[in-house]
PDB file of N, CA and C in Angstrom:
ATOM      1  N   UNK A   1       0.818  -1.195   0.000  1.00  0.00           N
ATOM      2  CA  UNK A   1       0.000   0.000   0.000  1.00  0.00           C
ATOM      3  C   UNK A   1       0.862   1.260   0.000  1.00  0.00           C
ATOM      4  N   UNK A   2       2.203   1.266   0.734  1.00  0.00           N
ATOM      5  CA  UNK A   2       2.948   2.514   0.654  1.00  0.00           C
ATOM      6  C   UNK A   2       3.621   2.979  -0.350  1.00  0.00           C
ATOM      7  N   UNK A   3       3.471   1.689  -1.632  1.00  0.00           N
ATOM      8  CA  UNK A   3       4.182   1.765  -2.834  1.00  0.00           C
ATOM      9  C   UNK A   3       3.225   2.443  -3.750  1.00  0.00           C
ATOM     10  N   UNK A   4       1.958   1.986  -3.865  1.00  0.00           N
ATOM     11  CA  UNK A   4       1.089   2.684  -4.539  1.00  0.00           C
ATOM     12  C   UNK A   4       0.695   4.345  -4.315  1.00  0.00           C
ATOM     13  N   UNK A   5       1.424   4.682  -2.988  1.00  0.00           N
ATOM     14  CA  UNK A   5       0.772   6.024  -2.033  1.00  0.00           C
ATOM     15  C   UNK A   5       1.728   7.041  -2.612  1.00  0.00           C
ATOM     16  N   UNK A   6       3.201   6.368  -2.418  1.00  0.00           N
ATOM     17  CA  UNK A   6       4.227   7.040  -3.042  1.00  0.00           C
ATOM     18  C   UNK A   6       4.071   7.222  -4.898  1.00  0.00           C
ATOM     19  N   UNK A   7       3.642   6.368  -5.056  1.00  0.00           N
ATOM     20  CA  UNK A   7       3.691   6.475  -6.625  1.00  0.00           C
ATOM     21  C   UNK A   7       2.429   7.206  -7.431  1.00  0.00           C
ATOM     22  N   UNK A   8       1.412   7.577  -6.639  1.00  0.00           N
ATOM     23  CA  UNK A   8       0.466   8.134  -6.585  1.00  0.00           C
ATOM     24  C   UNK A   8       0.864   9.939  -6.390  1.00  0.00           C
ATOM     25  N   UNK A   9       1.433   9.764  -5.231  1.00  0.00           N
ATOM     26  CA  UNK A   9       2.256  11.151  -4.997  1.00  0.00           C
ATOM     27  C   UNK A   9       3.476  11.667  -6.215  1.00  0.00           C
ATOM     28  N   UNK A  10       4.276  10.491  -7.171  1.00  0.00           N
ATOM     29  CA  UNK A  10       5.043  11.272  -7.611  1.00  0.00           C
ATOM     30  C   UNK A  10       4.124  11.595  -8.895  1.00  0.00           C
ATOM     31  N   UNK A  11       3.393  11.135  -9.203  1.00  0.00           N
ATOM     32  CA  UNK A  11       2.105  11.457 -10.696  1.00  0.00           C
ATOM     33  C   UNK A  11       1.984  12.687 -10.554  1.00  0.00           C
ATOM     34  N   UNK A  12       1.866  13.129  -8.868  1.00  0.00           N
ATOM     35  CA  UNK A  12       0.676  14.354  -9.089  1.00  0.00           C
ATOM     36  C   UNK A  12       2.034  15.418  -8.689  1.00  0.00           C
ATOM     37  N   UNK A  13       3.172  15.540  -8.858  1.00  0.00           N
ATOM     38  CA  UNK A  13       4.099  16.153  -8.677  1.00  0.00           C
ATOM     39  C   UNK A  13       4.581  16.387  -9.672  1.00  0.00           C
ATOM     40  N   UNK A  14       4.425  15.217 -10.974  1.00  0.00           N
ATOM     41  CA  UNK A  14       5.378  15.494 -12.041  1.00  0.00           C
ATOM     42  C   UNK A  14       4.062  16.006 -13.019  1.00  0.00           C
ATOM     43  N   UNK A  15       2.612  16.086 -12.629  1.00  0.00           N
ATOM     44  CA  UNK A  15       1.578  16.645 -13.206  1.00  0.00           C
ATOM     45  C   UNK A  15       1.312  18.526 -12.928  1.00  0.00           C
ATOM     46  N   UNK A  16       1.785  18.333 -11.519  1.00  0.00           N
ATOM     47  CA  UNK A  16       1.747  20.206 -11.506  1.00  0.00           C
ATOM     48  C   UNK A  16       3.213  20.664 -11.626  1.00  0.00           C
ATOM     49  N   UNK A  17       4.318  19.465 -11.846  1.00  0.00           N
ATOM     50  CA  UNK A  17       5.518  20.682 -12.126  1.00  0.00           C
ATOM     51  C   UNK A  17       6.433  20.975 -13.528  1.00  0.00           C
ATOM     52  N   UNK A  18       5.707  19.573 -14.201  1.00  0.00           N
ATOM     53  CA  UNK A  18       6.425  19.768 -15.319  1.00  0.00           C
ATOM     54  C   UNK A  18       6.042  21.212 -16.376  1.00  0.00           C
ATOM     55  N   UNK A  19       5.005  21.728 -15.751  1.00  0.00           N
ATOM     56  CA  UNK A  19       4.604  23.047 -16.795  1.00  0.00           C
ATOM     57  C   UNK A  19       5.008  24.056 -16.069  1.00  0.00           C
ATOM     58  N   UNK A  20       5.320  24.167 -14.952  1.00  0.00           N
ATOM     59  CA  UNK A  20       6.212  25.345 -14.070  1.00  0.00           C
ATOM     60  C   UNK A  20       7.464  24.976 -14.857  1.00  0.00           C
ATOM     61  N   UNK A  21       8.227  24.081 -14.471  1.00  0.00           N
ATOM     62  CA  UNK A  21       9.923  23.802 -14.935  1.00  0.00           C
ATOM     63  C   UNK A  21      10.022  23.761 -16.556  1.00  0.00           C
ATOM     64  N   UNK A  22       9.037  23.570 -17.273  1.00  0.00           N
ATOM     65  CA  UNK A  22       9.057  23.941 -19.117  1.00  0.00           C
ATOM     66  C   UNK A  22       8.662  25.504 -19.268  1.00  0.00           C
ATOM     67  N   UNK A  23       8.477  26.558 -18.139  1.00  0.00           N
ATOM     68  CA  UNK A  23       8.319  27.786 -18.311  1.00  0.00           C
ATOM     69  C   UNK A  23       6.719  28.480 -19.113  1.00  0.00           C
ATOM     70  N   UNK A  24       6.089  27.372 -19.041  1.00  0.00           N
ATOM     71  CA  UNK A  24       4.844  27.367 -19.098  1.00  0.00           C
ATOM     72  C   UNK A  24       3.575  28.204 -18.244  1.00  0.00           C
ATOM     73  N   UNK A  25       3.753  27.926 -17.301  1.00  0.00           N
ATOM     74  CA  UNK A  25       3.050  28.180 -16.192  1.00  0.00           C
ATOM     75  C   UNK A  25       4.009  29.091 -15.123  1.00  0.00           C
ATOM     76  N   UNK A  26       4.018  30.427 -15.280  1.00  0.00           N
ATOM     77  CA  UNK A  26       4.600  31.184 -14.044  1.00  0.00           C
ATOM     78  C   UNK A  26       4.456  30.667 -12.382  1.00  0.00           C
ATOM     79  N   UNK A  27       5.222  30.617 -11.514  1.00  0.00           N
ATOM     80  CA  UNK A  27       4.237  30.504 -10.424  1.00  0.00           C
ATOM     81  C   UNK A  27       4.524  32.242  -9.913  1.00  0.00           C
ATOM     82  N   UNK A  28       2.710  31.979  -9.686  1.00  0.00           N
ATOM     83  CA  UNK A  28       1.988  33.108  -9.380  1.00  0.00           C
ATOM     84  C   UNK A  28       2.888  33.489  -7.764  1.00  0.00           C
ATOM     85  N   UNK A  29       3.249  35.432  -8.183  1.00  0.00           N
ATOM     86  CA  UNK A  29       4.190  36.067  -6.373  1.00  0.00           C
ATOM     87  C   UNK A  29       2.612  36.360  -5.438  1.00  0.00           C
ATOM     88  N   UNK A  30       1.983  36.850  -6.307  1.00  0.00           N
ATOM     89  CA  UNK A  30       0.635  37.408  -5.675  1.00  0.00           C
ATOM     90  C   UNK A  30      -0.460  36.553  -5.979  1.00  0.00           C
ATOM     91  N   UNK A  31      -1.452  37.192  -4.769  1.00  0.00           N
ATOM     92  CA  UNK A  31      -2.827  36.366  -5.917  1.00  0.00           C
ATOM     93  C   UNK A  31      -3.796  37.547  -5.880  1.00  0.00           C
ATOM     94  N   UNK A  32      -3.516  37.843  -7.214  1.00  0.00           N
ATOM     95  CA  UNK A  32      -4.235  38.527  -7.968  1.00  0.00           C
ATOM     96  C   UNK A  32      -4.892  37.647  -9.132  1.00  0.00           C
ATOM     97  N   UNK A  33      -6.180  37.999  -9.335  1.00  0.00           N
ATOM     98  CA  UNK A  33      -6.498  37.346 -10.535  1.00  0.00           C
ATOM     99  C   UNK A  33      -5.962  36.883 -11.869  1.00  0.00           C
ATOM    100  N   UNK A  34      -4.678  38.269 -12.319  1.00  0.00           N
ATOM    101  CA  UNK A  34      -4.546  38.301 -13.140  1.00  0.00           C
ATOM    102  C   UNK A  34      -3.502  37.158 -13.180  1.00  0.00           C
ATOM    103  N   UNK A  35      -2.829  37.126 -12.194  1.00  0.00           N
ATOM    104  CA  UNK A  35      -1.318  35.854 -12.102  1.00  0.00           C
ATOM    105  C   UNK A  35      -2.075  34.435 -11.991  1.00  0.00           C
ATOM    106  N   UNK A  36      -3.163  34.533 -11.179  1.00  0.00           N
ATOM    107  CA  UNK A  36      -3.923  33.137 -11.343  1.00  0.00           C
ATOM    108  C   UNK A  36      -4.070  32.848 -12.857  1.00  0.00           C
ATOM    109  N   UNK A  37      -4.436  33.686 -13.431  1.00  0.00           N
ATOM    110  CA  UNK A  37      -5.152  33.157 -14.687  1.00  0.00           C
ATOM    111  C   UNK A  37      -4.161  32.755 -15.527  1.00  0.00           C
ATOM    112  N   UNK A  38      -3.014  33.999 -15.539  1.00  0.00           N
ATOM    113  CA  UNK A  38      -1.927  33.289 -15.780  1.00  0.00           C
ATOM    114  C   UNK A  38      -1.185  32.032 -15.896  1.00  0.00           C
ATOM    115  N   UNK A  39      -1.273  31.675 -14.936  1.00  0.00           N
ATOM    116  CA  UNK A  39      -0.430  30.282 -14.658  1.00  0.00           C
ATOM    117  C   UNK A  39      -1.595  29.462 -14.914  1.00  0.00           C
ATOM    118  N   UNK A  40      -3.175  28.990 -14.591  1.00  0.00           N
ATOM    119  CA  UNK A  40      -4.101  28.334 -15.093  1.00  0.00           C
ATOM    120  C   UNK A  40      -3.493  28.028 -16.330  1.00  0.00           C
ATOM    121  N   UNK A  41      -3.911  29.263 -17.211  1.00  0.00           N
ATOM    122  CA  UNK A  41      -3.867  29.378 -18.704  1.00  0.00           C
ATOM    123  C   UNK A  41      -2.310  28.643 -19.049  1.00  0.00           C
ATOM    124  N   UNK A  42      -1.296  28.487 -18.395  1.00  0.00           N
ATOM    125  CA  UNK A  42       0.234  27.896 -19.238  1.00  0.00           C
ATOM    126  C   UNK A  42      -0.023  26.648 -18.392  1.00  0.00           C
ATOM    127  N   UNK A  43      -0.743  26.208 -17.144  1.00  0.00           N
ATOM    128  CA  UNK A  43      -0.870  25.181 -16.965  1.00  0.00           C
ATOM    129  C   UNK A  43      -1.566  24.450 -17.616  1.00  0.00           C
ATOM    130  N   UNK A  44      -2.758  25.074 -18.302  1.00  0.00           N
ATOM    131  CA  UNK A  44      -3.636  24.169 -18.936  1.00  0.00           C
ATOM    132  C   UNK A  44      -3.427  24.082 -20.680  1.00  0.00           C
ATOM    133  N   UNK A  45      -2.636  25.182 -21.048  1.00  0.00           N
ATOM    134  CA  UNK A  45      -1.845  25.038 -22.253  1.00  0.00           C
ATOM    135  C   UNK A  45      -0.583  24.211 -22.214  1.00  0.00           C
ATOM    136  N   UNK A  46       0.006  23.983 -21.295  1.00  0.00           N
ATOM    137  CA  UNK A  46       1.064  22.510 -21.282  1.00  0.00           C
ATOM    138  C   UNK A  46       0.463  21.225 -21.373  1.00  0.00           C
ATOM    139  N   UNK A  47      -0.835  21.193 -21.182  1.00  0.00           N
ATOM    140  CA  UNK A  47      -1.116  20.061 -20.955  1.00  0.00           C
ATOM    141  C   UNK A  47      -1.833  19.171 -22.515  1.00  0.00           C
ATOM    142  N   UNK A  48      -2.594  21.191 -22.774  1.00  0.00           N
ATOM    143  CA  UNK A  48      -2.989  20.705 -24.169  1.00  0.00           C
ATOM    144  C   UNK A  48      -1.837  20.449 -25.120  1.00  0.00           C
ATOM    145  N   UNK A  49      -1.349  21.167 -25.440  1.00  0.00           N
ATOM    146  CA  UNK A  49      -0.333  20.898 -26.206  1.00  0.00           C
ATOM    147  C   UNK A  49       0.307  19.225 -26.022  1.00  0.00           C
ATOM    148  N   UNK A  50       0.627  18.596 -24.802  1.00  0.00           N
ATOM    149  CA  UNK A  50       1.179  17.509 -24.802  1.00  0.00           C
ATOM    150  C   UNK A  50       0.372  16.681 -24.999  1.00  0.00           C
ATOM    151  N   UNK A  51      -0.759  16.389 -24.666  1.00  0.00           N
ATOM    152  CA  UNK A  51      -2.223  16.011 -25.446  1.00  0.00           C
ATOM    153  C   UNK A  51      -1.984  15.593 -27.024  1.00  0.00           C
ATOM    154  N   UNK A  52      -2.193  17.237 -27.050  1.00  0.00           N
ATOM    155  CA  UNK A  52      -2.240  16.794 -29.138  1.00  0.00           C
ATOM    156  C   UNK A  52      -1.219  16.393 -29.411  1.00  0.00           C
ATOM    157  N   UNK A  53       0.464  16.563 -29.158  1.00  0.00           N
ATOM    158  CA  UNK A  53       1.664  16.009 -29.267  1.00  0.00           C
ATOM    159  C   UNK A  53       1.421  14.518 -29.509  1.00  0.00           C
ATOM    160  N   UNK A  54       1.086  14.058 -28.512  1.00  0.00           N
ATOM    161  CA  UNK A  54       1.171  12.747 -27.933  1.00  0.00           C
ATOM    162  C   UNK A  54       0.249  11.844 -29.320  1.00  0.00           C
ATOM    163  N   UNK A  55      -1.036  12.886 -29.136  1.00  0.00           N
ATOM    164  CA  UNK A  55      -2.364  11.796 -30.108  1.00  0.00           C
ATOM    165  C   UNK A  55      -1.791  12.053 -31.494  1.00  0.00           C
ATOM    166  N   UNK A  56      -1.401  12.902 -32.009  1.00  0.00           N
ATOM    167  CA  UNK A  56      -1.127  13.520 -33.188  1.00  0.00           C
ATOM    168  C   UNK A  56       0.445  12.078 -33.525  1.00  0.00           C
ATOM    169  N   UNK A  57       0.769  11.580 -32.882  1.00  0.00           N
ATOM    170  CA  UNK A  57       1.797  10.820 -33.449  1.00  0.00           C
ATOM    171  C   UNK A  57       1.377   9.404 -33.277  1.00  0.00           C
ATOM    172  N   UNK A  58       0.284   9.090 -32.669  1.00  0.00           N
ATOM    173  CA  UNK A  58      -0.220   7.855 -32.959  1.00  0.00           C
ATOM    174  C   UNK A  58      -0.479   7.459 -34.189  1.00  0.00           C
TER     175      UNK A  58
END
């Protein structure tokens, strides 16, 4: 069970950081709307993009 807990944990680590560390996603100094939306928007554009990447070469 502690293998699955850990490996569960590194998914969701390499899911919110790989679009911070590809310069995608700012992380937000303030929270202001505008930096939220910010980083949303390159978080959720890293993801699309690797999406269509991915299907697009099947």
């Amino acid at each position: 069970m502690k293998i699955v807990t850990i490996i569960i944990l590194i998914v969701i680590a390499l899911v919110l950081l790989l679009p911070i560390l590809a310069g995608r996603a700012p992380i937000p100094e303030d929270v202001t709307a505008q930096e939220i939306g910010e980083f949303s928007g390159g978080f959720v554009g890293y993801w699309i993009d690797a999406l269509k990447t991915t299907f697009s070469s099947l």
